[in-house]
Protein backbone atom coordinates (compact mmCIF):
# COMPACT_ATOMS: atom_id res chain seq x y z
CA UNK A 1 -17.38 12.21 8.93
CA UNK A 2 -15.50 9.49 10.68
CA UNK A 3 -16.79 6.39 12.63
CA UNK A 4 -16.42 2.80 11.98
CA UNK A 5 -12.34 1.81 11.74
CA UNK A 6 -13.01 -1.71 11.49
CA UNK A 7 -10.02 -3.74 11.12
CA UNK A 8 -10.33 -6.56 8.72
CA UNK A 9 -7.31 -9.26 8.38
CA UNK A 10 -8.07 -11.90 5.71
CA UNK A 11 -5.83 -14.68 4.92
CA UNK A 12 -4.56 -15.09 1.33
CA UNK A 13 -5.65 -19.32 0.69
CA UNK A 14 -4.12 -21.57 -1.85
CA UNK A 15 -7.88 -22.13 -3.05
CA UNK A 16 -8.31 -18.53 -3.62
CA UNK A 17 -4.46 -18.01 -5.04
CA UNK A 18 -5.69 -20.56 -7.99
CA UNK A 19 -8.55 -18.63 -8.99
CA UNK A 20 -6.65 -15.59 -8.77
CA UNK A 21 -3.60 -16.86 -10.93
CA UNK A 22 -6.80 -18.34 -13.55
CA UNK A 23 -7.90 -15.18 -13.69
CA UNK A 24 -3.99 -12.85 -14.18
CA UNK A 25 -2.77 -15.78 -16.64
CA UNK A 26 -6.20 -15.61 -19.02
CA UNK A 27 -5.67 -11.44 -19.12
CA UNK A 28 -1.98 -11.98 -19.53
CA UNK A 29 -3.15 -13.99 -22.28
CA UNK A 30 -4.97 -11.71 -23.96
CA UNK A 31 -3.10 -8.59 -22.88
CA UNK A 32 -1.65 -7.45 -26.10
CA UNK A 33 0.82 -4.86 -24.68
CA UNK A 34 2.13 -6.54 -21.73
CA UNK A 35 4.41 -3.62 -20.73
CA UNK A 36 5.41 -2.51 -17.15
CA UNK A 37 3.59 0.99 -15.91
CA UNK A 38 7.56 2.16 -15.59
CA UNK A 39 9.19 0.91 -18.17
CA UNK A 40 8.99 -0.59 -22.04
CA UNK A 41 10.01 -3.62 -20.69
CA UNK A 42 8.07 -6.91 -21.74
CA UNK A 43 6.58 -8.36 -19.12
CA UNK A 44 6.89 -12.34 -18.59
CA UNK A 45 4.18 -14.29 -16.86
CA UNK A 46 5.78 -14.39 -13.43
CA UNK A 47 6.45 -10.82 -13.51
CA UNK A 48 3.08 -10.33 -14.78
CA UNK A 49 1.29 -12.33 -11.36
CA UNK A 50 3.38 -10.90 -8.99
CA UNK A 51 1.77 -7.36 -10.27
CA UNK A 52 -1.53 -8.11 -10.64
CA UNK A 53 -1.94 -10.13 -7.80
CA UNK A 54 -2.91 -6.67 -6.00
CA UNK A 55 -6.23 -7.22 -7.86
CA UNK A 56 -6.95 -9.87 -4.91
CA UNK A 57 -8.00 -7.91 -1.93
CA UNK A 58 -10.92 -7.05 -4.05
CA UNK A 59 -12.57 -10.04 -3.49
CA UNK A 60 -11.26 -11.08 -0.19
CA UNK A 61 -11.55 -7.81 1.64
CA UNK A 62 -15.18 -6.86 0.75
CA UNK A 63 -16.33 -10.55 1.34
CA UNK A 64 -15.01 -9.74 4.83
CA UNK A 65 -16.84 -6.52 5.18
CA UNK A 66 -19.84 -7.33 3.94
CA UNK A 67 -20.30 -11.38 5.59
CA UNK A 68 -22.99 -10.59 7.49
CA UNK A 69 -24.92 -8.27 4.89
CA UNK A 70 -27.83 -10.18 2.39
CA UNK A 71 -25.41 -8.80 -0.57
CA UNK A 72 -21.99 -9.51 -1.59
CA UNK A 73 -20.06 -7.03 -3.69
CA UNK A 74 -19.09 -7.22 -7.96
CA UNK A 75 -15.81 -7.24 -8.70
CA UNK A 76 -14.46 -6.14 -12.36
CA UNK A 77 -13.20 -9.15 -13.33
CA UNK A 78 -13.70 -8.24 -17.41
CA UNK A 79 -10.99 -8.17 -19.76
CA UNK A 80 -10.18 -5.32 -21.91
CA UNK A 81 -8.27 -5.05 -25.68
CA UNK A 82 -8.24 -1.27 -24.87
CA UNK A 83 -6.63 0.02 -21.76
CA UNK A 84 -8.53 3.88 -21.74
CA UNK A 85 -11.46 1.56 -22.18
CA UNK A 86 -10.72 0.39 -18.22
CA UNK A 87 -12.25 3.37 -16.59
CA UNK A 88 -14.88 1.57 -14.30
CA UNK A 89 -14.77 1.24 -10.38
CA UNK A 90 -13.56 -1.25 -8.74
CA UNK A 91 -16.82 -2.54 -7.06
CA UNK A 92 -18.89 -2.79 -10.33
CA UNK A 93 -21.82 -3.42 -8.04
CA UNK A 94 -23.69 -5.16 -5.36
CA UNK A 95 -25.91 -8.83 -6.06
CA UNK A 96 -27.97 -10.01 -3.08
CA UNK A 97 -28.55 -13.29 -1.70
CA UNK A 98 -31.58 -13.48 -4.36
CA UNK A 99 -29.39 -12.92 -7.48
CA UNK A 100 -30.54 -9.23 -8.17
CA UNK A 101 -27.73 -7.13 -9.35
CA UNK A 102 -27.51 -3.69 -8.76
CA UNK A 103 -25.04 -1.73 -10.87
CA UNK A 104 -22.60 1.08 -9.87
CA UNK A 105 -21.25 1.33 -13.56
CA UNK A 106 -22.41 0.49 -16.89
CA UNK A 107 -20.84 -0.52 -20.11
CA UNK A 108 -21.82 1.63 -23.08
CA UNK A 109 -20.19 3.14 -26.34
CA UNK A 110 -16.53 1.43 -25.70
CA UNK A 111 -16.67 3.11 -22.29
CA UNK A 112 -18.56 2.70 -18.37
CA UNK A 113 -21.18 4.86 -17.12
CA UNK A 114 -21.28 5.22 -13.62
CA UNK A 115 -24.97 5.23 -12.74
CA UNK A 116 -26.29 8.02 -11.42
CA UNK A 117 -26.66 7.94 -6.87
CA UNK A 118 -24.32 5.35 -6.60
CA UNK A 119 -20.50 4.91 -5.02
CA UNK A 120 -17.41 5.17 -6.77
CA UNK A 121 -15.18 2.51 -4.98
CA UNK A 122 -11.49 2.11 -5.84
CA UNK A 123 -9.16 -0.34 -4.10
CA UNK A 124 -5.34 0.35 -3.69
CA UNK A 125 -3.26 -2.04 -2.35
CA UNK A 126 0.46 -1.56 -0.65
CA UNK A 127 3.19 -3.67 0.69
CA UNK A 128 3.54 -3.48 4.41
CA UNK A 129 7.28 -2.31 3.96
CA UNK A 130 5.46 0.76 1.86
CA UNK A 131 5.71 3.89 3.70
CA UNK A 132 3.53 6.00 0.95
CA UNK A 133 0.11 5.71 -0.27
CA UNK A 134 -0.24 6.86 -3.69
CA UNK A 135 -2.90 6.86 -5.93
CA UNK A 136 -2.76 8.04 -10.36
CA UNK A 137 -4.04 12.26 -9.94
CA UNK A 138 -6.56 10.82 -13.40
CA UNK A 139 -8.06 8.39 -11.10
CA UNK A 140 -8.40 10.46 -7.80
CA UNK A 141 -11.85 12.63 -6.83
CA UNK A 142 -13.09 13.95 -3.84
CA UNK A 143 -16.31 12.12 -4.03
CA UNK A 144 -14.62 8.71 -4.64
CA UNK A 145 -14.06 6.12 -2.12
CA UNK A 146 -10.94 4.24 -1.35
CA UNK A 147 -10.46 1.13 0.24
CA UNK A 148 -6.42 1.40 1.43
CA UNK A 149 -5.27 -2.15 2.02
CA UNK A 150 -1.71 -3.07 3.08
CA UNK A 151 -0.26 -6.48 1.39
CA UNK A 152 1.59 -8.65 4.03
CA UNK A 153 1.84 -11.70 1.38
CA UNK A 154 4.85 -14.15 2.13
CA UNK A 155 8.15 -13.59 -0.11
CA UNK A 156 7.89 -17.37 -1.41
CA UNK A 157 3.51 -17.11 -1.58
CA UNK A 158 3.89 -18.59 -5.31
CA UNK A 159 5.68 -21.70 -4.61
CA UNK A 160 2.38 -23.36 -3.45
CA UNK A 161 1.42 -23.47 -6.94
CA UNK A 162 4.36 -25.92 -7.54
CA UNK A 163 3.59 -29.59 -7.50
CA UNK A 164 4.62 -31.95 -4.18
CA UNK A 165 7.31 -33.66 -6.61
CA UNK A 166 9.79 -30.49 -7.02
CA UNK A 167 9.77 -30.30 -3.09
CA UNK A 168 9.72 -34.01 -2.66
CA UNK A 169 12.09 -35.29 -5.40
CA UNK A 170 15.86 -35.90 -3.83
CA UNK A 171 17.27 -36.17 -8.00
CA UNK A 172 16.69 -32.02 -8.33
CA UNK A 173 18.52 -30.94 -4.79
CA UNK A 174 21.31 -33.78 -5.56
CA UNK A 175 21.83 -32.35 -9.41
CA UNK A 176 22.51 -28.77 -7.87
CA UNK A 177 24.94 -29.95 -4.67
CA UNK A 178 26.33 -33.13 -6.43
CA UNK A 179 29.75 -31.15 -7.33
CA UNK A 180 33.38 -32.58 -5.80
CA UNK A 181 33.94 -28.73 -4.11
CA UNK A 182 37.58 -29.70 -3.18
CA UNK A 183 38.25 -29.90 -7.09
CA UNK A 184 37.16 -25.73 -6.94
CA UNK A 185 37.40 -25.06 -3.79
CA UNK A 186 40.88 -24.77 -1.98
CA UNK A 187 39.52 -22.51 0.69
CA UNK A 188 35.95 -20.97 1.88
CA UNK A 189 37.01 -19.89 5.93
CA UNK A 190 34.57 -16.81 5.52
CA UNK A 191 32.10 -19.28 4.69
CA UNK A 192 30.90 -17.22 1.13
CA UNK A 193 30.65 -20.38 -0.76
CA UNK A 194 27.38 -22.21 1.30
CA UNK A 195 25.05 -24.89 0.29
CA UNK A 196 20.88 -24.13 -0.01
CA UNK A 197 18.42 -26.17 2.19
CA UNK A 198 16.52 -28.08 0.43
CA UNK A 199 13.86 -26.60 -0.90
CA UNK A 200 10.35 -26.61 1.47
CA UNK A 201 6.50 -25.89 0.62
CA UNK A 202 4.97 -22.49 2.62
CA UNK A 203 1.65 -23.50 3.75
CA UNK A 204 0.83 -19.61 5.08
CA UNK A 205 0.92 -17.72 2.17
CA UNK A 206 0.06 -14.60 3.80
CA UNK A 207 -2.55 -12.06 4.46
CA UNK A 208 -4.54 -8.36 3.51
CA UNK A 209 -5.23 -5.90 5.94
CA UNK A 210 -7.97 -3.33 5.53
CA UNK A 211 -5.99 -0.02 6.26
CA UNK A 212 -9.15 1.61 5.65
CA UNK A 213 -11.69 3.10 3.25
CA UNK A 214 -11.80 7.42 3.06
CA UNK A 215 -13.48 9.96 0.68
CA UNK A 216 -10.90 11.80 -1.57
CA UNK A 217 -12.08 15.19 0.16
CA UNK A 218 -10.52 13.88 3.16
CA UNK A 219 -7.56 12.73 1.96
CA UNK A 220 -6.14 15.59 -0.13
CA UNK A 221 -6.19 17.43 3.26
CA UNK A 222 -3.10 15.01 4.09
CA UNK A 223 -1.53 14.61 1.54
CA UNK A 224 0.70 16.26 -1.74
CA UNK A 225 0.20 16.76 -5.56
CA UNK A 226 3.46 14.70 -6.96
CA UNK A 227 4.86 15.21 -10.57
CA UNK A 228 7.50 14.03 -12.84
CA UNK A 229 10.78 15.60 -11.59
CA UNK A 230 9.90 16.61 -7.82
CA UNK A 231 11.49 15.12 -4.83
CA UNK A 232 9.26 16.45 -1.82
CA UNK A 233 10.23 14.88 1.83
CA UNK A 234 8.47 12.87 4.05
CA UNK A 235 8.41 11.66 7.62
CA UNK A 236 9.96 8.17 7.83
CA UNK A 237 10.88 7.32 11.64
CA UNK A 238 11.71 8.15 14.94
CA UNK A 239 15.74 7.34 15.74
CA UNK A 240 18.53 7.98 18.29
CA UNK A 241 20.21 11.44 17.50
CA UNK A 242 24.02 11.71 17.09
CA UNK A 243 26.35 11.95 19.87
CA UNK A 244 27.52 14.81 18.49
CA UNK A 245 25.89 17.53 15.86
CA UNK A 246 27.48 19.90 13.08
CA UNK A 247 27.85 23.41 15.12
CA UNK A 248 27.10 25.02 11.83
CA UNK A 249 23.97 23.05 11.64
CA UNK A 250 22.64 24.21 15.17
CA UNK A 251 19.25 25.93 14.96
CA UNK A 252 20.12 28.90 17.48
CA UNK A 253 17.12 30.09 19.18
CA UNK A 254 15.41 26.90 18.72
CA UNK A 255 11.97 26.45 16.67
CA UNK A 256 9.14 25.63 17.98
CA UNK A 257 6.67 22.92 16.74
CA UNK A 258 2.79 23.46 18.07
CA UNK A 259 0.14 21.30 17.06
CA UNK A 260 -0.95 21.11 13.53
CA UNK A 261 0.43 20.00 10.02
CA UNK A 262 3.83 20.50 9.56
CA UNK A 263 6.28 20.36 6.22
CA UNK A 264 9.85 19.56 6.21
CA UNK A 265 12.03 22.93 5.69
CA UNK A 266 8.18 24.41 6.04
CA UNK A 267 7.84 23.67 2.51
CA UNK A 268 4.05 22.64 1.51
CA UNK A 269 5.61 21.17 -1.42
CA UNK A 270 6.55 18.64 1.03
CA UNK A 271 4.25 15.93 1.86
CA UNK A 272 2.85 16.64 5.03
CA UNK A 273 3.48 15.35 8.89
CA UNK A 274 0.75 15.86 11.91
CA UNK A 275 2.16 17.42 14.89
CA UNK A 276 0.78 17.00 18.09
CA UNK A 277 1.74 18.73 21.08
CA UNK A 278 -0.21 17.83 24.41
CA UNK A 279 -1.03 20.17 27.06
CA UNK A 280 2.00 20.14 29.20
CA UNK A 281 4.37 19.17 25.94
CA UNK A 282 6.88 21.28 24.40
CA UNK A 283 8.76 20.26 20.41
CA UNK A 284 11.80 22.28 20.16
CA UNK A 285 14.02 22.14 16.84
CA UNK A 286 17.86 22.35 17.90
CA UNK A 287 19.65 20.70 14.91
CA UNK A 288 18.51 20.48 11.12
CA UNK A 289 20.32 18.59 8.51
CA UNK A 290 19.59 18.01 4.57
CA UNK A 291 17.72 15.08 5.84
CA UNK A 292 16.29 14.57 9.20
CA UNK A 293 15.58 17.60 12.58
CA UNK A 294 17.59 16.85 15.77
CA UNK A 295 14.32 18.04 18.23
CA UNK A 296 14.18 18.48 22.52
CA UNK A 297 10.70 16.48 23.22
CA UNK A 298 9.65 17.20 26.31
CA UNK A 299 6.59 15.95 27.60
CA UNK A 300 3.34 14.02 25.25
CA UNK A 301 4.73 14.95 21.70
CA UNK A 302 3.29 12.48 19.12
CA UNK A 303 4.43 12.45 15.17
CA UNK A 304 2.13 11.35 12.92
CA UNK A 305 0.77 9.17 15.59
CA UNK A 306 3.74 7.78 17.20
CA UNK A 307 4.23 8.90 20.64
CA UNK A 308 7.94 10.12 20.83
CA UNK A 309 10.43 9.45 23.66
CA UNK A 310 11.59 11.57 25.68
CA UNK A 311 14.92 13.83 25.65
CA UNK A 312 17.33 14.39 22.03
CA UNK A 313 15.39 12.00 19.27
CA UNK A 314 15.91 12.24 16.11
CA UNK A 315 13.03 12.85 13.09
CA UNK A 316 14.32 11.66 10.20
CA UNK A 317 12.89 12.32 6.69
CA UNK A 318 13.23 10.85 3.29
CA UNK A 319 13.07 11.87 -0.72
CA UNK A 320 10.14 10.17 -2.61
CA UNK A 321 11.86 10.46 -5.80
CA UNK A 322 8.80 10.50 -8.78
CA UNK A 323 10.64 9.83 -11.65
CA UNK A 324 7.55 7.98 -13.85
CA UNK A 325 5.47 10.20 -15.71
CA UNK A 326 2.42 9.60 -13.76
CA UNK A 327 1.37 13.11 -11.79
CA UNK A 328 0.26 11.01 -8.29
CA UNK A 329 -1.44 12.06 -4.63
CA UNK A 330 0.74 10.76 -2.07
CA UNK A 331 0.58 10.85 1.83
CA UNK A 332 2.04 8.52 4.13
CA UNK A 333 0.51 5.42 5.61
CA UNK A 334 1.53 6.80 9.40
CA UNK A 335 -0.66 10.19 8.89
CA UNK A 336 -3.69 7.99 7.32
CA UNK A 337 -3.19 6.03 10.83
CA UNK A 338 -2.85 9.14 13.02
CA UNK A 339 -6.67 10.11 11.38
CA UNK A 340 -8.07 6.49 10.64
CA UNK A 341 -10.75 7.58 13.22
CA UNK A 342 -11.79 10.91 11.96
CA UNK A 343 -11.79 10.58 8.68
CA UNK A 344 -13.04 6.80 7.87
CA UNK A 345 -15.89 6.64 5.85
CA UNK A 346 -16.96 2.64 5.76
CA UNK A 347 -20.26 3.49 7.78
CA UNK A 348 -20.84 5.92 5.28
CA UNK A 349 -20.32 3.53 2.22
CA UNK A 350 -22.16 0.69 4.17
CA UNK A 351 -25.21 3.21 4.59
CA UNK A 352 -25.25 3.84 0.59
CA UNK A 353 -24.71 0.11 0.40
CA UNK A 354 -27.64 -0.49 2.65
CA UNK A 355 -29.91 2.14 0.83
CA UNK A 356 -29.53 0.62 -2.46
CA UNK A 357 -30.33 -2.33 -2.01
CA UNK A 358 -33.59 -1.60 0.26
């Protein structure tokens, strides 16, 4: 196991942001339920796109990763009137450059088959302010693939679907700052009352990362079973310790950290951090609150990959809070970093790739 890491950046185009929106306002369209995973909400259109605009990395990313191949990968792009009817990978399949298809999944008896010998790929995408990767327990198996891609799209991507005139026209940003303010306004010295700039078009819309693509054998070894209910604690960042800590919070002899996994209040109902502790290096656990350890680095200490400083620092830890109903594996972006290396599998997928299609 392990091997290629590739790192593939694609840009998000207004060409391909068309075809995308085509394609999430024709389901939306025919979606008959239209209800938030969370909630019993109603979902209107714009709500709608912003959510299923996570369905675009599976075009963009694998036309990245497979540009210089003779075959270009399927993407599910049917539409379903039955969700439990939506059970098919993501990659449906490969086509070459001669039109033969070659099918990961087939359609049969209100339901897909996945044919026999050949990958299970699914594609989950995060926000790049995400610290968690988490991916439905019903839809997780160790011999699946997934592709891990981290959204960095801009906060105002959909206004390039707007037309030049609403940017362009004076009449609209007039109609909204027309208003005699000294009528309303006696006094504004704090400055709360403000008037917007005129509105502008975002040419960069934004971009996908490929975090990287892993077997779920390999990730359930870094990661936790979440359920309705629990609140386990992860690793969130390295900060500045207090100039002053709780005497009756003082961990008196200290503990200390060695190399290996490690869980918050060494609870493995926690989701879990990677310690490392370099030859020379020395983790020490002086303070402990509800929250975050108060630890004496001395030496090459890394957390989950990042390298800590030197001295009193601070680990600090928060609650991921699972209040849907959906049970979920979740592990955190920064230990799927710290083990990108050892545990990628995209030369392994590429070789299946390469193997069906001979």
């Amino acid at each position: 196991m392990g091997g290629n890491i590739k790192k593939i950046k694609v840009d998000l185009t207004d060409d391909f942001l068309k075809k995308a929106i085509y394609w999430i306002i024709c389901k939306y369209d025919m979606d008959e339920f239209k209800r938030e995973q969370s909630s019993s909400k109603r979902a209107l259109l714009g709500g709608f796109i912003d959510r299923w605009m996570n369905k675009a990395p599976e075009f963009l990313i694998f036309d990245e990763l497979l540009k210089d191949k003779n075959y270009s990968a399927v993407n599910d792009t049917f539409f379903y009137t039955k969700g439990e009817s939506k059970n098919a990978p993501d990659i449906l399949g490969l086509i070459d450059s001669n039109g033969k298809q070659y099918p990961f999944a087939r359609f049969k008896d209100n339901k897909w088959e996945v044919v026999e010998g050949t990958p299970f790929i699914e594609m989950k995408t995060f926000r790049s302010d995400q610290s968690l990767v988490t991916i439905p327990y019903t839809q997780f198996d160790d011999d699946h693939y997934y592709a891990i891609v981290e959204s960095h799209l801009e906060e105002d991507y959909l206004l390039s679907l707007f037309d030049d005139e609403l940017f362009e026209n004076d009449e609209y940003y007039n109609s909204i700052t027309s208003l005699k303010e000294d009528e309303f306004i006696i006094s504004n010295d704090e400055g709360i009352i403000k008037k917007p700039d005129k509105l502008t078009k975002n040419d960069v819309l934004g971009y996908y990362n490929l975090f990287g693509i892993y077997r779920g054998i390999d990730l359930r070894k870094y990661s936790q079973i979440v359920e309705q209910g629990d609140n386990p604690m992860y690793f969130s960042e390295e900060t500045e310790p207090p100039s002053r800590f709780n005497s009756k919070k003082i961990v008196n002899p200290p503990i200390r950290l060695t190399t290996g996994i490690y869980y918050f209040n060494d609870d493995e109902n926690n989701i879990p951090v990677d310690i490392k502790v370099f030859e020379g290096g020395e983790l020490l656990i002086k303070h402990k609150i509800k929250s975050a350890l108060d630890v004496e680095v001395n030496g090459h200490v890394e957390v989950d990959g990042i390298k800590l400083s030197q001295g009193m620092r601070r680990l600090a830890f928060k609650n991921f809070e699972k209040n849907g109903s959906i049970k979920e594996i979740a592990m955190t972006k920064t230990i799927l970093e710290c083990y990108n290396e050892e545990i990628s599998a995209i030369d392994e997928l590429i070789l299946e790739f390469e193997s069906i299609v001979e």
